[in-house]
Protein backbone atom coordinates (compact mmCIF):
# COMPACT_ATOMS: atom_id res chain seq x y z
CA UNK A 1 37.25 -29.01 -113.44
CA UNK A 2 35.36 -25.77 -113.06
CA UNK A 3 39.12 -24.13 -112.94
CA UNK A 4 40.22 -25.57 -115.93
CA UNK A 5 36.95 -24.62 -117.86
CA UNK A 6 37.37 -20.93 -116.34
CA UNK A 7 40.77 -20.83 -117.82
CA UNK A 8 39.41 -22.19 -121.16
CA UNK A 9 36.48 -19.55 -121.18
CA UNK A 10 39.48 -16.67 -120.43
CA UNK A 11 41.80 -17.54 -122.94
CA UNK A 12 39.09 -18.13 -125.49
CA UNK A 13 37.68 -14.78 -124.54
CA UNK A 14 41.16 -13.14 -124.48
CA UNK A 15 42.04 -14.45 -128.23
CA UNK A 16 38.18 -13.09 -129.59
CA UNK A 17 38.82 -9.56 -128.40
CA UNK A 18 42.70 -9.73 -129.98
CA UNK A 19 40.99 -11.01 -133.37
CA UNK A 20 38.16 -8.27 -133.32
CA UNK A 21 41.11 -6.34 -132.33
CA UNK A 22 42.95 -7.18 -135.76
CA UNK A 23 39.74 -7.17 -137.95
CA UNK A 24 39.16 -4.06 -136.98
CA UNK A 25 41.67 -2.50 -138.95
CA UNK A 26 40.81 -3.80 -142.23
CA UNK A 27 36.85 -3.76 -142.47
CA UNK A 28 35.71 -5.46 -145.87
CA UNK A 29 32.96 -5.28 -147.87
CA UNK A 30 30.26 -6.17 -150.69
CA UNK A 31 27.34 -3.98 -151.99
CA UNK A 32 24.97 -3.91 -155.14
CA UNK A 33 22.95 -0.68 -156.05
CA UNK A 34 20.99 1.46 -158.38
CA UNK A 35 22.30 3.88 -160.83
CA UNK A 36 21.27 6.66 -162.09
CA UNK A 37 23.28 8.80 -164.88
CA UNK A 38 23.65 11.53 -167.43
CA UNK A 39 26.23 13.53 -169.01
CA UNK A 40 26.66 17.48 -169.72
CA UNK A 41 28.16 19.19 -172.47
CA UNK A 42 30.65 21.82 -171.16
CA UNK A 43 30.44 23.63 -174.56
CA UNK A 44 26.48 24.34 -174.35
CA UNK A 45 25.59 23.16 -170.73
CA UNK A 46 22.99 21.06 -171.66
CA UNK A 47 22.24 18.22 -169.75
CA UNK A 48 21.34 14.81 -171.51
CA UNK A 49 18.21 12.68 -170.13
CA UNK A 50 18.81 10.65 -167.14
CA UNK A 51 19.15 6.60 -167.66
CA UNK A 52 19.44 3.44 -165.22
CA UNK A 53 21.94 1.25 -164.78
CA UNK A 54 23.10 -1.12 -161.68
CA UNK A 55 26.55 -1.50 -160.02
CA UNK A 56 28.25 -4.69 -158.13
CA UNK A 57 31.03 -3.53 -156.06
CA UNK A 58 33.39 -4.89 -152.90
CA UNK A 59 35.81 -3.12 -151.00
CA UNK A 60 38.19 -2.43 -148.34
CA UNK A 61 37.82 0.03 -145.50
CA UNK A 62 41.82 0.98 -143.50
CA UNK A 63 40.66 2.37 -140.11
CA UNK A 64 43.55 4.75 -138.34
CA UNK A 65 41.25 5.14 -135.81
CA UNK A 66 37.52 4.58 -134.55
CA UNK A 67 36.64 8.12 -136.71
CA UNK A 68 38.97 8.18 -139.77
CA UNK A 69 39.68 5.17 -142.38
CA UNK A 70 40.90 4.91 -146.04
CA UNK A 71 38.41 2.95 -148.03
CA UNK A 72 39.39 1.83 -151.47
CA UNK A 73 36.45 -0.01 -153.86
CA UNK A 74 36.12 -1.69 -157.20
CA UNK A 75 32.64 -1.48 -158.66
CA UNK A 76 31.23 -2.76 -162.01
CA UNK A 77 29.64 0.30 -162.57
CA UNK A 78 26.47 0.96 -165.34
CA UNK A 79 26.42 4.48 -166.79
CA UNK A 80 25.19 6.14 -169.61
CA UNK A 81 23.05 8.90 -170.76
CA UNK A 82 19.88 9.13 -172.73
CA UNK A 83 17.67 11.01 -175.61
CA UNK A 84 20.37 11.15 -177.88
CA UNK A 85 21.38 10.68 -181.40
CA UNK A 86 23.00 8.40 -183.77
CA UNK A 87 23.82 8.91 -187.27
CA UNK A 88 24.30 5.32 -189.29
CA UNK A 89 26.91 4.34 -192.06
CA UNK A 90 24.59 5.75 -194.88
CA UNK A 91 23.82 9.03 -193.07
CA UNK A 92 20.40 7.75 -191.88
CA UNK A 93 19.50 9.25 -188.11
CA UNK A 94 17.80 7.69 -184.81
CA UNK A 95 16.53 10.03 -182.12
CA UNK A 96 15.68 8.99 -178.54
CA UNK A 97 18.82 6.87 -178.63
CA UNK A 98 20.39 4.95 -174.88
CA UNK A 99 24.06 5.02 -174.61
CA UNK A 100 25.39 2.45 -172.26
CA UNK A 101 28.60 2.49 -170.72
CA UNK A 102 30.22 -0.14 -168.26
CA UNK A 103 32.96 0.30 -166.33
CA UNK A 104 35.23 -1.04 -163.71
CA UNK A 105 35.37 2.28 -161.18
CA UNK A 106 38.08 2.75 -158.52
CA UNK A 107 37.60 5.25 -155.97
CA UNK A 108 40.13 6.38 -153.23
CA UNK A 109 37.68 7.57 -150.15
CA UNK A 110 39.07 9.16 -146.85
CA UNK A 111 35.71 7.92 -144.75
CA UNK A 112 35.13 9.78 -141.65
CA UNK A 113 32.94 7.83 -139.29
CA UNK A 114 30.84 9.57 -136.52
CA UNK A 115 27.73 9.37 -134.54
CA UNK A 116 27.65 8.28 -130.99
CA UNK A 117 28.71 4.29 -132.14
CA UNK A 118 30.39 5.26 -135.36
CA UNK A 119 28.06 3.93 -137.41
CA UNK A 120 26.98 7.01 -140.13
CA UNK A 121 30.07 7.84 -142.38
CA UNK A 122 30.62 10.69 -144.71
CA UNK A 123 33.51 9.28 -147.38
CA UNK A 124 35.30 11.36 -150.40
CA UNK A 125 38.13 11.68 -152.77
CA UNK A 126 38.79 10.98 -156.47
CA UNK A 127 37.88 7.84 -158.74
CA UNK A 128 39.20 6.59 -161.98
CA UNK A 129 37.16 4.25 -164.21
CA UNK A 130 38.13 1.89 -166.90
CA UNK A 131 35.80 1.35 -169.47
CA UNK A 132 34.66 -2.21 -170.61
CA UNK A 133 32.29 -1.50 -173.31
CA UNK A 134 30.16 1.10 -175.04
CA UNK A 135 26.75 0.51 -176.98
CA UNK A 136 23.78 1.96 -177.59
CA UNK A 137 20.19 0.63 -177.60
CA UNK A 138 19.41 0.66 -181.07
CA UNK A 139 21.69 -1.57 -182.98
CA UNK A 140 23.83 -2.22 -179.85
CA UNK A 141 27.01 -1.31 -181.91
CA UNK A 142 30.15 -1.45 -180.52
CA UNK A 143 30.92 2.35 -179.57
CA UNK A 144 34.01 2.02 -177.71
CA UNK A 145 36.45 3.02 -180.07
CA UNK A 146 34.37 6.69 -179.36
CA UNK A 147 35.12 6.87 -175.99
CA UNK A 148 37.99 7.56 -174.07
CA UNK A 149 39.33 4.88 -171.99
CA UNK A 150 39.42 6.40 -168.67
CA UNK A 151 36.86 8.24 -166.65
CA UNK A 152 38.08 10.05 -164.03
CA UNK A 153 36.11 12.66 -161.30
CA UNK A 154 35.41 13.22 -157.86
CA UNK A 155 33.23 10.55 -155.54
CA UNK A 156 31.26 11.64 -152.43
CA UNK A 157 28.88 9.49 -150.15
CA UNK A 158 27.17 8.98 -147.06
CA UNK A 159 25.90 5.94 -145.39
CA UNK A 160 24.24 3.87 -142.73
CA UNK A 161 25.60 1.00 -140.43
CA UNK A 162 23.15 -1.78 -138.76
CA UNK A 163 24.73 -3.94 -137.15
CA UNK A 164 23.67 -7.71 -137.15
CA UNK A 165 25.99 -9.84 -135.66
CA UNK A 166 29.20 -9.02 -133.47
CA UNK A 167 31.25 -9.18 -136.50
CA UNK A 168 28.95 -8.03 -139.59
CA UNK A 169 26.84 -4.87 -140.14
CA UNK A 170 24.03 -4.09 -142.82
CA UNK A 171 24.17 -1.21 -144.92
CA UNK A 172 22.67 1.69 -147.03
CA UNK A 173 24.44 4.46 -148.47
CA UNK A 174 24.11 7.18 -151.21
CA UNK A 175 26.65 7.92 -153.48
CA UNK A 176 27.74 10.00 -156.01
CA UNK A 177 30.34 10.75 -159.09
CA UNK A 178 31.28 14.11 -160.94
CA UNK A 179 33.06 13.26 -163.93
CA UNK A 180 35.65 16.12 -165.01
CA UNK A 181 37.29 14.50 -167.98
CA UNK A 182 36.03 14.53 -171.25
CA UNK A 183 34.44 11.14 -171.69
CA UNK A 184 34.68 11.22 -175.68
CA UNK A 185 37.68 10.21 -177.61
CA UNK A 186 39.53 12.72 -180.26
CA UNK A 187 37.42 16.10 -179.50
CA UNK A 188 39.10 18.73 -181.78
CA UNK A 189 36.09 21.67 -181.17
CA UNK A 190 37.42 22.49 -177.59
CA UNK A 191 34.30 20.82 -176.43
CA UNK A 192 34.32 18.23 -173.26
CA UNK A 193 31.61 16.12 -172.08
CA UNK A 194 31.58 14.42 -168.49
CA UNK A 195 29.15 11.79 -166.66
CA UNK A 196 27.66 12.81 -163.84
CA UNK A 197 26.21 9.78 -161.75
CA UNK A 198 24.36 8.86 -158.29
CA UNK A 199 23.34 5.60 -156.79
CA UNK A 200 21.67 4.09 -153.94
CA UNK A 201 23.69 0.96 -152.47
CA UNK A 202 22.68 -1.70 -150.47
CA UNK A 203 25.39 -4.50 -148.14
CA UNK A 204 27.28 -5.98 -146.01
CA UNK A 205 30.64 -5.10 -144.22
CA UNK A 206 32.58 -7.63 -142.20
């Protein structure tokens, strides 16, 4: 009997190490954060007022090796910019106007891990965002048509592991976005503007 439950234990521990083996390769993911956001004006280099936002994201981390993956996310992702203007149908205009932007952002990350168990990372590369909707905060009209439909920049972040069970690890990580396409629709004065964007993000990774 105590053979035949020493076999069981070996094969059972045999198979967990070949499956941590295999999940090890694909590491997945789920976060939420804070965003924070503005946008500058490449014609005067003025910077608009910062506003707040939130993003929901998952994603999907391709290790090569213990110190060098390919993560790819998806993120609902709140941006914006404030202490602007907007002029109405009958020429009438509000100040201290909220733009609000959502979008569903893809980044491509090369995600170098490091530290003596691996668990600090430094990830970048380029994202492209697809924009949802467009309001503002005063009549919440529907600004889309304004805006171009892409978003597109460069993505850099770093972050912290905690492990908290054999398979699953906590984490916190700073991130953040340089637009450098113009983020208006139809500009004809040789003008560009571009969202510039940083978040705190909070999850889990199994």
């Amino acid at each position: 009997m105590k053979k035949i439950l020493t076999t069981l234990l070996i094969i059972m521990g045999v198979a967990t190490i070949a499956s941590a083996q295999t999940k090890g390769n694909v590491e997945f993911g789920v976060n939420v954060g804070y965003n924070e956001s503005y946008v500058i004006d490449s014609y005067s280099g003025a910077n608009s007022s910062w506003v707040g936002g939130f993003n929901v994201g998952v994603s999907a981390d391709y290790y090569f090796n213990p110190s060098w993956s390919l993560k790819v996310k998806a993120i609902y992702d709140q941006k914006g910019w404030g202490d602007g203007y907007l002029v109405d149908d009958q020429g009438n205009t509000a100040y201290g106007v909220n733009y609000k932007l959502n979008y569903i952002t893809v980044p491509v990350l090369a995600n170098w891990h490091f530290g003596r168990t691996k668990n600090v990372y430094l990830n970048f590369g380029p994202y492209v965002g697809f924009l949802l909707n467009a309001k503002d905060n005063v009549g919440d009209t529907d600004l889309k048509p304004y805006f171009s439909s892409t978003d597109a920049g460069l993505d850099v972040g770093i972050g912290f592991k905690f492990p908290v069970s054999n398979t699953a690890k906590f984490f916190i990580e700073f991130d953040g976005q340089a637009g450098i396409t113009n983020l208006v629709a139809g500009n004809t004065d040789g003008s560009s503007v571009q969202t510039e964007r940083s978040s705190i993000n909070v999850g889990f990774t199994f």
